[in-house]
PDB file of N, CA and C in Angstrom:
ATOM      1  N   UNK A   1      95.911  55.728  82.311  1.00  0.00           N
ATOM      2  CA  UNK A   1      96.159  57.161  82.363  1.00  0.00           C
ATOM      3  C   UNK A   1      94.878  57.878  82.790  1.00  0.00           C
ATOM      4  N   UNK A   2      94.976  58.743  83.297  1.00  0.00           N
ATOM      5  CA  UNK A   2      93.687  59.454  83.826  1.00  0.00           C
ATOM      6  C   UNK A   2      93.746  60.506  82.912  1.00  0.00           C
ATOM      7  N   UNK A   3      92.177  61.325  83.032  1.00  0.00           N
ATOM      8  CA  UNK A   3      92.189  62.838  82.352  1.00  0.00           C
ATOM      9  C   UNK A   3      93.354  63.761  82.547  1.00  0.00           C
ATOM     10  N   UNK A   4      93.684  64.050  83.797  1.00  0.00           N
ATOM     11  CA  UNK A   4      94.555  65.151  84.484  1.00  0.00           C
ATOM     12  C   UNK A   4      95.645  64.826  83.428  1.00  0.00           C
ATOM     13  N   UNK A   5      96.521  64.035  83.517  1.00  0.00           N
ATOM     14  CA  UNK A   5      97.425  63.454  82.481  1.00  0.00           C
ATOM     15  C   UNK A   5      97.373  63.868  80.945  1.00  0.00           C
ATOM     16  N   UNK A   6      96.005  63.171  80.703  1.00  0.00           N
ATOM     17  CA  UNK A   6      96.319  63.658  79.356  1.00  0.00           C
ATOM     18  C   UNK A   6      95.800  64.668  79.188  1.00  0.00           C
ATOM     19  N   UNK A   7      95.374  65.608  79.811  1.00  0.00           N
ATOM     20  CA  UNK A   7      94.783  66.910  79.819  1.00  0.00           C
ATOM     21  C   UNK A   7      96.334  67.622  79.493  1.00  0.00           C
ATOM     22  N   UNK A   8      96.822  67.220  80.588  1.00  0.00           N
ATOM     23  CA  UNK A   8      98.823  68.208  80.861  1.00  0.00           C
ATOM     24  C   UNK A   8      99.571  67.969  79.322  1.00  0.00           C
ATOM     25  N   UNK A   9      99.233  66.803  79.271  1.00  0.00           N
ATOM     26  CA  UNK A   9      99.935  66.137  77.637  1.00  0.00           C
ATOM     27  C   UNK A   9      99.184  66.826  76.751  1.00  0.00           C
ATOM     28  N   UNK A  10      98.222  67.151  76.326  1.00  0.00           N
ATOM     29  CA  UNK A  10      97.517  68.329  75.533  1.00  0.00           C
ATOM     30  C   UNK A  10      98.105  69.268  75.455  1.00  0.00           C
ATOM     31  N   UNK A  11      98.056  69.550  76.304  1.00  0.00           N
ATOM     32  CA  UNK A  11      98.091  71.474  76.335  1.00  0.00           C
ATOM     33  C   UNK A  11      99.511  71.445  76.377  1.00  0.00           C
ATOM     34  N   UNK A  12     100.051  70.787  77.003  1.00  0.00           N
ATOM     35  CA  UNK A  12     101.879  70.802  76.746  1.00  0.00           C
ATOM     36  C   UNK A  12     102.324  70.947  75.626  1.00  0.00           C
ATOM     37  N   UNK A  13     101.499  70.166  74.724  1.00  0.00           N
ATOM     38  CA  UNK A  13     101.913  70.038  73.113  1.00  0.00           C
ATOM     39  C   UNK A  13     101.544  70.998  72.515  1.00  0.00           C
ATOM     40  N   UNK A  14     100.145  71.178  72.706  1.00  0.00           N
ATOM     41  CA  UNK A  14      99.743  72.370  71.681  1.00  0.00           C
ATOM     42  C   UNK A  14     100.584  74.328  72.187  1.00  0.00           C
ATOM     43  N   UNK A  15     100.658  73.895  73.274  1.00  0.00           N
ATOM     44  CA  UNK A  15     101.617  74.855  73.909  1.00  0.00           C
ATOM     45  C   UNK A  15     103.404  75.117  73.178  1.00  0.00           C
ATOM     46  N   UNK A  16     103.763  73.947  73.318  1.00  0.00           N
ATOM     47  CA  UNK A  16     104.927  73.167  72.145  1.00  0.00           C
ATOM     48  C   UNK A  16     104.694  74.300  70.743  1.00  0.00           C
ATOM     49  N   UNK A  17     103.549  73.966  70.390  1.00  0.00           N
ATOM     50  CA  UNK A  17     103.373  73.859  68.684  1.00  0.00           C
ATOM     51  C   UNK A  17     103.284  75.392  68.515  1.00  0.00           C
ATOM     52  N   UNK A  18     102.834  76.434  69.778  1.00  0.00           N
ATOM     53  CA  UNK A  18     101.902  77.067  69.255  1.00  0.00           C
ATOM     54  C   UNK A  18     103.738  78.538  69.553  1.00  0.00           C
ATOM     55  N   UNK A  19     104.613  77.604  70.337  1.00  0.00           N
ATOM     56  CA  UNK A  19     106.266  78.299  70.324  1.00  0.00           C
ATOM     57  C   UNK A  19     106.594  78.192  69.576  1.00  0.00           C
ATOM     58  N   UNK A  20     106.956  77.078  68.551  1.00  0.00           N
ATOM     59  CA  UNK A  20     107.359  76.923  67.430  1.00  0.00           C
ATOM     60  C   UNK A  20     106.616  77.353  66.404  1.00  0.00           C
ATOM     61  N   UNK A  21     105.441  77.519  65.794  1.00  0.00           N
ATOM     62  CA  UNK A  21     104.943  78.559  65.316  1.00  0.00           C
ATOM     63  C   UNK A  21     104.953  80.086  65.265  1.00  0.00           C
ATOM     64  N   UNK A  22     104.789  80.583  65.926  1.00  0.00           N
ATOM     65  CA  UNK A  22     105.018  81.755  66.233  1.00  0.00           C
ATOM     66  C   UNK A  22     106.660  82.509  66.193  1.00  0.00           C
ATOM     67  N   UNK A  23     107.898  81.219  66.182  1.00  0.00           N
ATOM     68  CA  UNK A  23     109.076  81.622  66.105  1.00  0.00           C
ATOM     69  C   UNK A  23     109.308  81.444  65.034  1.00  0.00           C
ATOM     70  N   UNK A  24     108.927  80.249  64.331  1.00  0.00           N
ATOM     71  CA  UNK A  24     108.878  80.503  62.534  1.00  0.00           C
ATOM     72  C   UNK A  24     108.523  81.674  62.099  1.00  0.00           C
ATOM     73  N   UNK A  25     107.512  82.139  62.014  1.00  0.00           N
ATOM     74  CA  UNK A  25     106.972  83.385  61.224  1.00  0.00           C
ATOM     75  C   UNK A  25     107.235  84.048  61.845  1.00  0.00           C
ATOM     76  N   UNK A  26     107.762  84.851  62.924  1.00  0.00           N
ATOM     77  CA  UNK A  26     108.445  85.699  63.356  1.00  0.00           C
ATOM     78  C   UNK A  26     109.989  85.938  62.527  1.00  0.00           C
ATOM     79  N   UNK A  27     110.415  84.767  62.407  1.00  0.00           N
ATOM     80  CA  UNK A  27     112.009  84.970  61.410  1.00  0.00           C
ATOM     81  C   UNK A  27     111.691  85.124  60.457  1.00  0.00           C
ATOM     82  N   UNK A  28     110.321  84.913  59.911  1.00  0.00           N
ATOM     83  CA  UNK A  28     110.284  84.873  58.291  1.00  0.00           C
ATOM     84  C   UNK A  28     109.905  86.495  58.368  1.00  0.00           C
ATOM     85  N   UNK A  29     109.019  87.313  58.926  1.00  0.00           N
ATOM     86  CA  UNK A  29     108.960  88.331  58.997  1.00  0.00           C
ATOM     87  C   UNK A  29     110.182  89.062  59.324  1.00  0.00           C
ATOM     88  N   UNK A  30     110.597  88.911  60.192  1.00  0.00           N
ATOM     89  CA  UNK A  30     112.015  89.667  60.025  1.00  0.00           C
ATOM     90  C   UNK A  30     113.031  89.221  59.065  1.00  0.00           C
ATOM     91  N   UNK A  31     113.358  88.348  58.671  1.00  0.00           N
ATOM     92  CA  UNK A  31     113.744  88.093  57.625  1.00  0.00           C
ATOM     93  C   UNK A  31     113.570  88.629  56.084  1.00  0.00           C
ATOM     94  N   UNK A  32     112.353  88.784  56.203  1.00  0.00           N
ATOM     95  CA  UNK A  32     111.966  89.829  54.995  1.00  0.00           C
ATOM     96  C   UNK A  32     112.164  90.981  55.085  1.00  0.00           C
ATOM     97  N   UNK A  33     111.774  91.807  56.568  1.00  0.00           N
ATOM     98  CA  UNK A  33     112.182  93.188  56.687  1.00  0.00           C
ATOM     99  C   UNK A  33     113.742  93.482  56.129  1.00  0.00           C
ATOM    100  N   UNK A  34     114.750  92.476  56.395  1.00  0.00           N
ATOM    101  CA  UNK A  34     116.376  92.343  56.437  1.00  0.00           C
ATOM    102  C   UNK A  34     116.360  92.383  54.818  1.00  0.00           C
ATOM    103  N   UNK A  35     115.740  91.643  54.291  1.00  0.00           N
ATOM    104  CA  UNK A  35     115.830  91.557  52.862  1.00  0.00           C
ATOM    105  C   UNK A  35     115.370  92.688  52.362  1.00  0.00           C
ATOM    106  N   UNK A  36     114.485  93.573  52.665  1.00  0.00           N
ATOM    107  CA  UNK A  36     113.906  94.432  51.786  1.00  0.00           C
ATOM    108  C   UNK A  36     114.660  96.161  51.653  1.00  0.00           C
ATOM    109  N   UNK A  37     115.011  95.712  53.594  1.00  0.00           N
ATOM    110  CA  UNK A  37     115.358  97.100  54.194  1.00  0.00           C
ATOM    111  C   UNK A  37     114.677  98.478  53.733  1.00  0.00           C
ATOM    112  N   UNK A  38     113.364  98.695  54.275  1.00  0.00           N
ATOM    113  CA  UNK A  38     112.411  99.629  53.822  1.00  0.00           C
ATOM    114  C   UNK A  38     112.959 100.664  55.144  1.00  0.00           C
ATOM    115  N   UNK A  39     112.448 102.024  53.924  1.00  0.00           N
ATOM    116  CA  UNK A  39     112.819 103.081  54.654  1.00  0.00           C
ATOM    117  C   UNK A  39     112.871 104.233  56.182  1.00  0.00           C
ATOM    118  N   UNK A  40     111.343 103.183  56.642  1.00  0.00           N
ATOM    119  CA  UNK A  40     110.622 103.546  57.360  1.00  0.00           C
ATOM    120  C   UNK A  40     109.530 102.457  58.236  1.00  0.00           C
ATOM    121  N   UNK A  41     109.034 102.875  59.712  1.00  0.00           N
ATOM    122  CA  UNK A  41     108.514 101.892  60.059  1.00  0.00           C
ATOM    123  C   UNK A  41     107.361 101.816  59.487  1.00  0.00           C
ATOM    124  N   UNK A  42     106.975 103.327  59.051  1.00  0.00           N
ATOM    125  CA  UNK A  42     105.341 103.081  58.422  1.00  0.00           C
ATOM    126  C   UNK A  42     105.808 102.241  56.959  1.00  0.00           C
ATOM    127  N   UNK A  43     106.293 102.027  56.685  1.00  0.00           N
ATOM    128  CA  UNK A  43     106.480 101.321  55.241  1.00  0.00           C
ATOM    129  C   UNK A  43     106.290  99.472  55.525  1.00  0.00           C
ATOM    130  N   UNK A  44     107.299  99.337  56.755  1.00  0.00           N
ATOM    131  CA  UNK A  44     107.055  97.939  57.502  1.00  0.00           C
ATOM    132  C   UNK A  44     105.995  97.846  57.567  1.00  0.00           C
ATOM    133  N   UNK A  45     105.085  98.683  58.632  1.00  0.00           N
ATOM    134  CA  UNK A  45     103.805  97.912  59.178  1.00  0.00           C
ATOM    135  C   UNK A  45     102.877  97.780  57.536  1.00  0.00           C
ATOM    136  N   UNK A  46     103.008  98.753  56.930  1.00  0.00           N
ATOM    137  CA  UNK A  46     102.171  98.883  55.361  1.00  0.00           C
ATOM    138  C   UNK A  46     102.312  97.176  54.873  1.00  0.00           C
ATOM    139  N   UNK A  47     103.981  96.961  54.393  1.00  0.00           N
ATOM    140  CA  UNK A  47     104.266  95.646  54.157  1.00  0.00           C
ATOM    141  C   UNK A  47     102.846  94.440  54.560  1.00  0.00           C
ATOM    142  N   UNK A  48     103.342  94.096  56.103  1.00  0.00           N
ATOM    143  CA  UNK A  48     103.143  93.474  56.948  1.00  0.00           C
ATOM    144  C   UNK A  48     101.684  93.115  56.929  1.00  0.00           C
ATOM    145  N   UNK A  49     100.588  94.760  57.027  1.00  0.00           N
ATOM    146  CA  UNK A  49      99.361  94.373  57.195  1.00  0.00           C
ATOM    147  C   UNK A  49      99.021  93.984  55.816  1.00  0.00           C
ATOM    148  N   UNK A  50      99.663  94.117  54.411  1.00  0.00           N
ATOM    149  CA  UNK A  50      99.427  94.027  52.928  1.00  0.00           C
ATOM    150  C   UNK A  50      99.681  92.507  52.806  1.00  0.00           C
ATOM    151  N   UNK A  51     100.244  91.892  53.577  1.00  0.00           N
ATOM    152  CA  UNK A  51     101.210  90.403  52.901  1.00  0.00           C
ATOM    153  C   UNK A  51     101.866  90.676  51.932  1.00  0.00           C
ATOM    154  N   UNK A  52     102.807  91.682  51.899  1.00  0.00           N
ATOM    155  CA  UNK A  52     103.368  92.359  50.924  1.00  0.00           C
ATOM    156  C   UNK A  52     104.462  91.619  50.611  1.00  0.00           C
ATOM    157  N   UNK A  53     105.235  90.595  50.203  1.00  0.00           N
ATOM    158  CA  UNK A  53     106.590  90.348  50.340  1.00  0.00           C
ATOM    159  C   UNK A  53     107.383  89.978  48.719  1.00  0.00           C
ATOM    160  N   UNK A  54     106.676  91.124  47.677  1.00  0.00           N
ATOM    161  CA  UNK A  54     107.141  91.602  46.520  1.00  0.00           C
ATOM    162  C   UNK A  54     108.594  92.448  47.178  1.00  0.00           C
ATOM    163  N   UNK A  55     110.160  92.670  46.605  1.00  0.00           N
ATOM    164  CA  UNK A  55     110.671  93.041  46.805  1.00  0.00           C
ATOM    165  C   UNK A  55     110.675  94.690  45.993  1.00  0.00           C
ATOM    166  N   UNK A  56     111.064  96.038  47.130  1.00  0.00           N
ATOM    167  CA  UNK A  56     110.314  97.350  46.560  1.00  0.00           C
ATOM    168  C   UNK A  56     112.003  97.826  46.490  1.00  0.00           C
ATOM    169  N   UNK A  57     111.835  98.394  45.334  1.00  0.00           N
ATOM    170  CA  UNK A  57     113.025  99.334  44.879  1.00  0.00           C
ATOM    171  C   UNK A  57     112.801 100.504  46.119  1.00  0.00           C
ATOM    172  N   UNK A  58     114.104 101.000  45.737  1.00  0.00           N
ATOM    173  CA  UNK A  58     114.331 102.438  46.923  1.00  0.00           C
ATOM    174  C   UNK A  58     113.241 103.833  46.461  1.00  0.00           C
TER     175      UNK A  58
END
């Protein structure tokens, strides 16, 4: 196998990993928004930048 090869096989994968990552925690974040259903977007981003994912009464 040469570099070029496994260079493509690298980055293919971590490329791979880095879709599937990012689509996980993307559902889990929305997923929580669905669960919480907050009133407002400023309340989301508040959540979000807090790691907030205590469930908040109305």
């Amino acid at each position: 196998m040469t570099w070029d090869i496994l260079l493509g096989t690298g980055l293919a994968i971590l490329a791979l990993g880095s879709v599937v990552f990012l689509t996980l925690w993307s559902r889990r974040i929305i997923e929580r928004i669905h669960e919480q259903k907050p009133g407002s977007l400023r309340r989301i981003q508040r959540d979000i930048l807090n790691g907030n994912s205590s469930r908040h009464g109305s």
